[in-house]
PDB file of N, CA and C in Angstrom:
ATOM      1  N   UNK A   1       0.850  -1.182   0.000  1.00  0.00           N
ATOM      2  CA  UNK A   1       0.000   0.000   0.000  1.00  0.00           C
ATOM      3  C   UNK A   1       0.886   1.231   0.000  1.00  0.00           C
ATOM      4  N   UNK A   2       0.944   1.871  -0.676  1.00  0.00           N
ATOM      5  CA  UNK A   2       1.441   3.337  -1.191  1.00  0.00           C
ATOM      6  C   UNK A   2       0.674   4.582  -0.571  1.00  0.00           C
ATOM      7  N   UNK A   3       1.574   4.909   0.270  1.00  0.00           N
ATOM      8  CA  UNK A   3       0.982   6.208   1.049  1.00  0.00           C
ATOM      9  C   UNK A   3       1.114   7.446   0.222  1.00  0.00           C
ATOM     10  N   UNK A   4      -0.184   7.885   0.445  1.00  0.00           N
ATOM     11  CA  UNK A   4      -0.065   9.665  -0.204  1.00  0.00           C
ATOM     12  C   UNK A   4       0.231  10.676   1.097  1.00  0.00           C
ATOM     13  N   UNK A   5       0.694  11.684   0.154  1.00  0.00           N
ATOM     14  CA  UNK A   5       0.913  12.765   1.034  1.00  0.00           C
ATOM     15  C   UNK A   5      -0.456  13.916   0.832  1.00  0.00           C
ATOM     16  N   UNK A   6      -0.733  14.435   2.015  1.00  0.00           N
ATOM     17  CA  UNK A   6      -2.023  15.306   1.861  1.00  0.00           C
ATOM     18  C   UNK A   6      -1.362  16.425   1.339  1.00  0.00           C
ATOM     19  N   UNK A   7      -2.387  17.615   0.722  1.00  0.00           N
ATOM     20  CA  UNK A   7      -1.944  18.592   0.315  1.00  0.00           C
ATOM     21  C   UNK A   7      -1.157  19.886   1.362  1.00  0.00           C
ATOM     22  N   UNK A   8      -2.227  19.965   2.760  1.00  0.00           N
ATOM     23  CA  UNK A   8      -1.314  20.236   4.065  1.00  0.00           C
ATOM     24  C   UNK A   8       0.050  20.047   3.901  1.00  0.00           C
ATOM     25  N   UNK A   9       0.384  19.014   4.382  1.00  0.00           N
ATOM     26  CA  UNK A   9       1.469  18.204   3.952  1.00  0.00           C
ATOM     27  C   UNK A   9       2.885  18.745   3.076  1.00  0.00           C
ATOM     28  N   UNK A  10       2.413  18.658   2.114  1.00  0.00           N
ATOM     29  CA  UNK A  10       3.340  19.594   1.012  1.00  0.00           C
ATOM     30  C   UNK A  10       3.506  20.884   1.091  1.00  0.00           C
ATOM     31  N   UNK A  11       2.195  21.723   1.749  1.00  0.00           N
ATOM     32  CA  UNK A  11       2.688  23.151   1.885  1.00  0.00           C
ATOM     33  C   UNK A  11       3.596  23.268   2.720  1.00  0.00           C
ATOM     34  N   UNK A  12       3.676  22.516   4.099  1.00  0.00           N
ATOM     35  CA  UNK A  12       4.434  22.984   5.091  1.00  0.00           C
ATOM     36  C   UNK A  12       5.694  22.421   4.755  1.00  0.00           C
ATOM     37  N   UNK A  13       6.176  21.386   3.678  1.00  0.00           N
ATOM     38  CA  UNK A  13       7.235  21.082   3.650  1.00  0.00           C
ATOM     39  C   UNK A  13       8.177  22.069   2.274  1.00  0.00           C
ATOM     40  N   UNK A  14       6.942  22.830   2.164  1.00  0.00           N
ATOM     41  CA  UNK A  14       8.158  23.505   0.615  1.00  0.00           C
ATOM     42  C   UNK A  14       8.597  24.102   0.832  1.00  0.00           C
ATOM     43  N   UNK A  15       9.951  24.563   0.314  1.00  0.00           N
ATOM     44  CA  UNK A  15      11.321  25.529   0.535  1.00  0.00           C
ATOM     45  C   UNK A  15      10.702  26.757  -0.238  1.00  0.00           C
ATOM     46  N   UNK A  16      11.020  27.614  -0.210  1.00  0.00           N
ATOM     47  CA  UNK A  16      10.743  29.381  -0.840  1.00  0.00           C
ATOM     48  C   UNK A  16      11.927  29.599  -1.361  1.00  0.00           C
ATOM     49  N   UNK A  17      11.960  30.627  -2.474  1.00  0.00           N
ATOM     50  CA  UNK A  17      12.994  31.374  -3.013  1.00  0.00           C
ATOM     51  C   UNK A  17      12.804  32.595  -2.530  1.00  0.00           C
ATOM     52  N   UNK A  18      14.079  33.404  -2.468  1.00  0.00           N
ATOM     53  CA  UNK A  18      13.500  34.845  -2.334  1.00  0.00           C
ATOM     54  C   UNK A  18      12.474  35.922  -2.988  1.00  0.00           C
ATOM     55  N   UNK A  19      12.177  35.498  -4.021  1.00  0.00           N
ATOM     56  CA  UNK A  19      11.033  36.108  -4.467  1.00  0.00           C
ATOM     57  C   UNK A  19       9.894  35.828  -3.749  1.00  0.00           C
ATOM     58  N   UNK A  20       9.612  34.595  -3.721  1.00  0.00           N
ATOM     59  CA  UNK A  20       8.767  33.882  -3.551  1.00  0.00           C
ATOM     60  C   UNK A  20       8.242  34.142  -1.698  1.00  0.00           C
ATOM     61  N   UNK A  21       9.240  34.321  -0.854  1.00  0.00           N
ATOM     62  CA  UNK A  21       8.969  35.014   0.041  1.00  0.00           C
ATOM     63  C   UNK A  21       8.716  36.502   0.282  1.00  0.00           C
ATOM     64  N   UNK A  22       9.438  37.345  -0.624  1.00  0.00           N
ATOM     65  CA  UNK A  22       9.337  38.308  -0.849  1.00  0.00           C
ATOM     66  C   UNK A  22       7.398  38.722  -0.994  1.00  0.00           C
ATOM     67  N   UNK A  23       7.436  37.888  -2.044  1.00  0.00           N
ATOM     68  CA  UNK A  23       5.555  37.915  -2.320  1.00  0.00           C
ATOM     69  C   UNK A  23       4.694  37.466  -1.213  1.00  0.00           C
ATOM     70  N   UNK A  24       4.807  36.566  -0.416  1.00  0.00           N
ATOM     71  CA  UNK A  24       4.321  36.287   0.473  1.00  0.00           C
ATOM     72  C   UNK A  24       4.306  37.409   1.632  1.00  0.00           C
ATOM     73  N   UNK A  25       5.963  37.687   1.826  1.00  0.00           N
ATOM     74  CA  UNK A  25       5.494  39.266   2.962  1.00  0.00           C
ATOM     75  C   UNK A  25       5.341  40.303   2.131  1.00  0.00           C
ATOM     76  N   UNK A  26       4.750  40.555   0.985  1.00  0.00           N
ATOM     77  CA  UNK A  26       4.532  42.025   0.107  1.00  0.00           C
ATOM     78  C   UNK A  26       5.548  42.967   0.723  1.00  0.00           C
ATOM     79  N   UNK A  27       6.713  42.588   0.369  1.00  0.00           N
ATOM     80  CA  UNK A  27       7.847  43.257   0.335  1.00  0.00           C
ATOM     81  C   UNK A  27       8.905  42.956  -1.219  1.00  0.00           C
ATOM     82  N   UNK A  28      10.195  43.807  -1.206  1.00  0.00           N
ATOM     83  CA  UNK A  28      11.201  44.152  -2.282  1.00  0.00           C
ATOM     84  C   UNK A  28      11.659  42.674  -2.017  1.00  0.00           C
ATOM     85  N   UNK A  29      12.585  41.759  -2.883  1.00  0.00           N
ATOM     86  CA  UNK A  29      13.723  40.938  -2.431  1.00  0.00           C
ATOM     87  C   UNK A  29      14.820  41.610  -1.718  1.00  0.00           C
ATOM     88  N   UNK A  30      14.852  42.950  -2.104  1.00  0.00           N
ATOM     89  CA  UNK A  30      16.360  43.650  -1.045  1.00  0.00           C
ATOM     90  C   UNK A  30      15.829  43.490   0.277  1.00  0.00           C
ATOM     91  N   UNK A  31      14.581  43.826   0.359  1.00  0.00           N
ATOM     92  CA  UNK A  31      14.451  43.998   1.982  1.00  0.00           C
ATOM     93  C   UNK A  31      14.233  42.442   2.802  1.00  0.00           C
ATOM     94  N   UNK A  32      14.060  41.458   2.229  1.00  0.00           N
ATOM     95  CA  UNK A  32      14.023  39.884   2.887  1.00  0.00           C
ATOM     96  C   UNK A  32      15.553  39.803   2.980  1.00  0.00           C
ATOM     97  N   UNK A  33      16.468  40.047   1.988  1.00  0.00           N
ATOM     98  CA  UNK A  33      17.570  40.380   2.346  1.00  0.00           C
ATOM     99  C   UNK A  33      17.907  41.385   3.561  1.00  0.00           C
ATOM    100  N   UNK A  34      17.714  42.236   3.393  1.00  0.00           N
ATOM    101  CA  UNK A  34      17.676  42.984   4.653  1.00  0.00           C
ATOM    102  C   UNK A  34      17.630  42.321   6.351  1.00  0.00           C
ATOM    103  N   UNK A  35      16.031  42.063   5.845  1.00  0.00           N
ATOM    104  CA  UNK A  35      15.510  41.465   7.252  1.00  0.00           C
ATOM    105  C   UNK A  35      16.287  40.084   7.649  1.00  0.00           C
ATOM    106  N   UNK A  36      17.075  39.696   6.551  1.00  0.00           N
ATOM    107  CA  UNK A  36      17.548  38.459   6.733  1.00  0.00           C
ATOM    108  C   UNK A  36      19.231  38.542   7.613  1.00  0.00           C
ATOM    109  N   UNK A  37      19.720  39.467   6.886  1.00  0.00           N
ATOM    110  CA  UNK A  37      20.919  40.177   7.136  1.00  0.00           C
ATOM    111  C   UNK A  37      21.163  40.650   8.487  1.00  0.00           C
ATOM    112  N   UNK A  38      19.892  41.348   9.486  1.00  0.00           N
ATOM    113  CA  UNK A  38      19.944  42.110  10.493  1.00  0.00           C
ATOM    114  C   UNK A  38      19.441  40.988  11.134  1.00  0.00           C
ATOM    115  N   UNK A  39      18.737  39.531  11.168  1.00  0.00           N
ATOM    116  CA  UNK A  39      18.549  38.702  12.381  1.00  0.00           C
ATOM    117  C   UNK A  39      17.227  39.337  12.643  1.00  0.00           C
ATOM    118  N   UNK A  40      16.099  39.377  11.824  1.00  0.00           N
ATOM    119  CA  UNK A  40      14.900  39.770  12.146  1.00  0.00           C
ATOM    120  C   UNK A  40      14.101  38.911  11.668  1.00  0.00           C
ATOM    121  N   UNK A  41      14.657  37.756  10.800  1.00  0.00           N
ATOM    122  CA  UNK A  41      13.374  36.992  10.341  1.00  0.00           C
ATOM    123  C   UNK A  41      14.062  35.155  10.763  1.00  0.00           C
ATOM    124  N   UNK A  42      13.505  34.502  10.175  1.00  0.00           N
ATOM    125  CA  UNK A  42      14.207  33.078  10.547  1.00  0.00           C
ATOM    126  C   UNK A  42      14.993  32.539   9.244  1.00  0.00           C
ATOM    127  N   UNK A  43      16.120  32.318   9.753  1.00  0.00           N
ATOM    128  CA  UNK A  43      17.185  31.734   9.082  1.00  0.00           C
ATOM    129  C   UNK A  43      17.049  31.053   7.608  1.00  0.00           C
ATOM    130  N   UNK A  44      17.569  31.206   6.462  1.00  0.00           N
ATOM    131  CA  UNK A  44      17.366  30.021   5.977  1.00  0.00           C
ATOM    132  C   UNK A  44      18.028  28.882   5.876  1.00  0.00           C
ATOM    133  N   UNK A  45      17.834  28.162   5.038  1.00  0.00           N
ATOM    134  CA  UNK A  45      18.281  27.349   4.606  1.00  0.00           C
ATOM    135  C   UNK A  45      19.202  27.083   3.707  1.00  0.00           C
ATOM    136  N   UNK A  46      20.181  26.697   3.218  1.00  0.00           N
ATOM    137  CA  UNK A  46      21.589  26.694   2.687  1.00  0.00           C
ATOM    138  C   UNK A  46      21.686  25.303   1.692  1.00  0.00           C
ATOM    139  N   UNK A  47      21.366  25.050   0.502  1.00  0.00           N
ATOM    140  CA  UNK A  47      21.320  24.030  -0.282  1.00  0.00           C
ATOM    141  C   UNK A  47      22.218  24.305  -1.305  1.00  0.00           C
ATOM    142  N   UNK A  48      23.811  24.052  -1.039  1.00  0.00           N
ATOM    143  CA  UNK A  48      24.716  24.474  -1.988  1.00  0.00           C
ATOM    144  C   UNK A  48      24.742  26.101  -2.236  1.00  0.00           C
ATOM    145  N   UNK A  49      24.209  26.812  -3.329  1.00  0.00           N
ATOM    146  CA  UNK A  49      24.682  27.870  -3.419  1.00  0.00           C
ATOM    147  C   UNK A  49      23.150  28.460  -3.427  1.00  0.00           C
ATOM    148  N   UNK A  50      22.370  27.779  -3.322  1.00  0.00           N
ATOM    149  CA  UNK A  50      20.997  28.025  -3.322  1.00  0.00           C
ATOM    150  C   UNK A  50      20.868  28.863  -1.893  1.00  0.00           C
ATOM    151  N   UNK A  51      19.541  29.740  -1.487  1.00  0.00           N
ATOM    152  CA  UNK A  51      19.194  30.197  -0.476  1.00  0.00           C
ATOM    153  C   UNK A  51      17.715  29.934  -0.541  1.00  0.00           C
ATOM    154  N   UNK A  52      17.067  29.075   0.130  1.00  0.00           N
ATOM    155  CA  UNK A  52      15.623  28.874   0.509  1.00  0.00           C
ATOM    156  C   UNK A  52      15.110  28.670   2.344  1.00  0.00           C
ATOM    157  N   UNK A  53      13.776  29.320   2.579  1.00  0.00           N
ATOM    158  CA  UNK A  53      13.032  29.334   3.447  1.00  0.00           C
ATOM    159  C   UNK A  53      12.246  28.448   3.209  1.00  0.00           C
ATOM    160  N   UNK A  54      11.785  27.812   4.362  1.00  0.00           N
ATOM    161  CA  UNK A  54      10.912  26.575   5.189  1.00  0.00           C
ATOM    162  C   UNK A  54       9.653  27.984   5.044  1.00  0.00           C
ATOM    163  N   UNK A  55       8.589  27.066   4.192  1.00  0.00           N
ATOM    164  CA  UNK A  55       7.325  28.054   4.189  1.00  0.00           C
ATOM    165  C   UNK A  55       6.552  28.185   5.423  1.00  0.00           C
ATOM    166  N   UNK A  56       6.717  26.793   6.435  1.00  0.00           N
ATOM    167  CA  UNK A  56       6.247  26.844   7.585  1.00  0.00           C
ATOM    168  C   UNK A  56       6.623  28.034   8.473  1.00  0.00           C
ATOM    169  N   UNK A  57       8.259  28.067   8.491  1.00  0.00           N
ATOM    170  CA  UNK A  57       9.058  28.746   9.068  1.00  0.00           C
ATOM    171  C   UNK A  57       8.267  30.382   9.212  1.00  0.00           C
ATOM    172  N   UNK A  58       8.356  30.898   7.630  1.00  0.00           N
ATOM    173  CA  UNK A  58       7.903  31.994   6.953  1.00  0.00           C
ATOM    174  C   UNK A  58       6.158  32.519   8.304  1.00  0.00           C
ATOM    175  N   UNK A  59       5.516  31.484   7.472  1.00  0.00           N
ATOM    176  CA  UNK A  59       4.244  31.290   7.830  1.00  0.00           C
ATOM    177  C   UNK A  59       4.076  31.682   9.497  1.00  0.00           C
ATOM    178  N   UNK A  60       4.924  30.840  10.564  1.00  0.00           N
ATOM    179  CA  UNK A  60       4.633  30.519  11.451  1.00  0.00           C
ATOM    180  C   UNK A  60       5.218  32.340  12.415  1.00  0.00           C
ATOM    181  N   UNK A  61       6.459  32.404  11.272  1.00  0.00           N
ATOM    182  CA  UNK A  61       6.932  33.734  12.195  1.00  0.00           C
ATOM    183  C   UNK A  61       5.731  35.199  11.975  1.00  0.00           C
ATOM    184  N   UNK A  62       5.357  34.678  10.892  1.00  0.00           N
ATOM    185  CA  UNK A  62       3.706  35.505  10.552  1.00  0.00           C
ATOM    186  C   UNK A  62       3.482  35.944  11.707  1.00  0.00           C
ATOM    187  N   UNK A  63       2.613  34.836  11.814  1.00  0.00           N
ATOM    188  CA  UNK A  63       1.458  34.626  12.611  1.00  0.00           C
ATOM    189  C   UNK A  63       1.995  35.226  14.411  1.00  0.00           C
ATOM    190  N   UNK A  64       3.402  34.581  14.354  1.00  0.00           N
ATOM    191  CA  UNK A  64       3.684  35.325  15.861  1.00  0.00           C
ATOM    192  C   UNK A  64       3.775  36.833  15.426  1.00  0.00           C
ATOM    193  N   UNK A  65       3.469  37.286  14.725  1.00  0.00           N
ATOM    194  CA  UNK A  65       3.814  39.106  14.634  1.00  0.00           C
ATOM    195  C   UNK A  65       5.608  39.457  13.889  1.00  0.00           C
ATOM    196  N   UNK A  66       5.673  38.425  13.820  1.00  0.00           N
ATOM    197  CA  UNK A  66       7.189  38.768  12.631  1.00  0.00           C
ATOM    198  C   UNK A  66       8.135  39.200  13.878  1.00  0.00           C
ATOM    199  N   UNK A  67       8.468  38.604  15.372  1.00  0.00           N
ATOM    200  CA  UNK A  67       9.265  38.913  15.996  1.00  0.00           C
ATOM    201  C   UNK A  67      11.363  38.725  15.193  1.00  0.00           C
ATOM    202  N   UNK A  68      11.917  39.587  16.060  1.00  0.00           N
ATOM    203  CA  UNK A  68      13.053  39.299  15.476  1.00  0.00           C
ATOM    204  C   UNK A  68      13.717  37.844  15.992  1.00  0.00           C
ATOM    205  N   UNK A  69      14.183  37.523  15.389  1.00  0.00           N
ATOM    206  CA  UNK A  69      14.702  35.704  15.374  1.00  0.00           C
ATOM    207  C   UNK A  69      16.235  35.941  15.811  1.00  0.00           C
ATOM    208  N   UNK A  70      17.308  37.184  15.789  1.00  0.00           N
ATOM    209  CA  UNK A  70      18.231  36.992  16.795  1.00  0.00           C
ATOM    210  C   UNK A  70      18.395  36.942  18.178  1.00  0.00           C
ATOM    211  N   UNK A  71      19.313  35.738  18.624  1.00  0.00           N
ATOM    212  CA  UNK A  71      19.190  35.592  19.813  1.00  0.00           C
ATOM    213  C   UNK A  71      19.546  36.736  20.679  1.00  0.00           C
ATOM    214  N   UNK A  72      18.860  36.842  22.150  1.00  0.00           N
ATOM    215  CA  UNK A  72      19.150  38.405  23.376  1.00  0.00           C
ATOM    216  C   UNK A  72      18.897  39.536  22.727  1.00  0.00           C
ATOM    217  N   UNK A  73      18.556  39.407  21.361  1.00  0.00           N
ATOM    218  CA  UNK A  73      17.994  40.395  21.433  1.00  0.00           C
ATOM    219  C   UNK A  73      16.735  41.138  21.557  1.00  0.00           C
ATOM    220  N   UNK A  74      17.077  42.561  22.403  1.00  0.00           N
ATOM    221  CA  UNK A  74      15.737  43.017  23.368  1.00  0.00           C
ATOM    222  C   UNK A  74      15.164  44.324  21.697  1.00  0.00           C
ATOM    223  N   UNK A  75      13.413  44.049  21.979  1.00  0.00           N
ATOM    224  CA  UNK A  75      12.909  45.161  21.502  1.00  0.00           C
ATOM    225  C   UNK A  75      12.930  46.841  22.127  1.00  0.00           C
TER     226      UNK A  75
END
């Protein structure tokens, strides 16, 4: 028996490009760069020379209010 994967499933497991996050927070690609650069959003991911985000990741820091993701640091 051959298991499927639900569609759930697949969203939370797909990687993002910077555009592609970019569109999701209706922002520039400079500024995901940005936010990425200063320790304000969550890390990505590193696949050779590639740069992709965990859509969950994306998603989930949403929903908490887009806190900054470097560590001690105070608002």
């Amino acid at each position: 028996m051959s298991s499927t994967v639900s569609p759930s499933a697949e969203s939370f497991a797909k990687l993002l490009d910077v555009g592609q996050v970019a569109d999701l927070l209706g922002c520039s690609v400079r500024h995901v760069y940005r936010l990425r650069d200063c320790g304000k959003m969550p890390s990505p991911i590193k696949l050779g020379s590639l740069i992709r985000w965990s859509r969950s990741s994306i998603e989930l820091w949403v929903s908490d209010g887009c806190p900054s993701c470097r560590k001690g640091y105070r608002q």
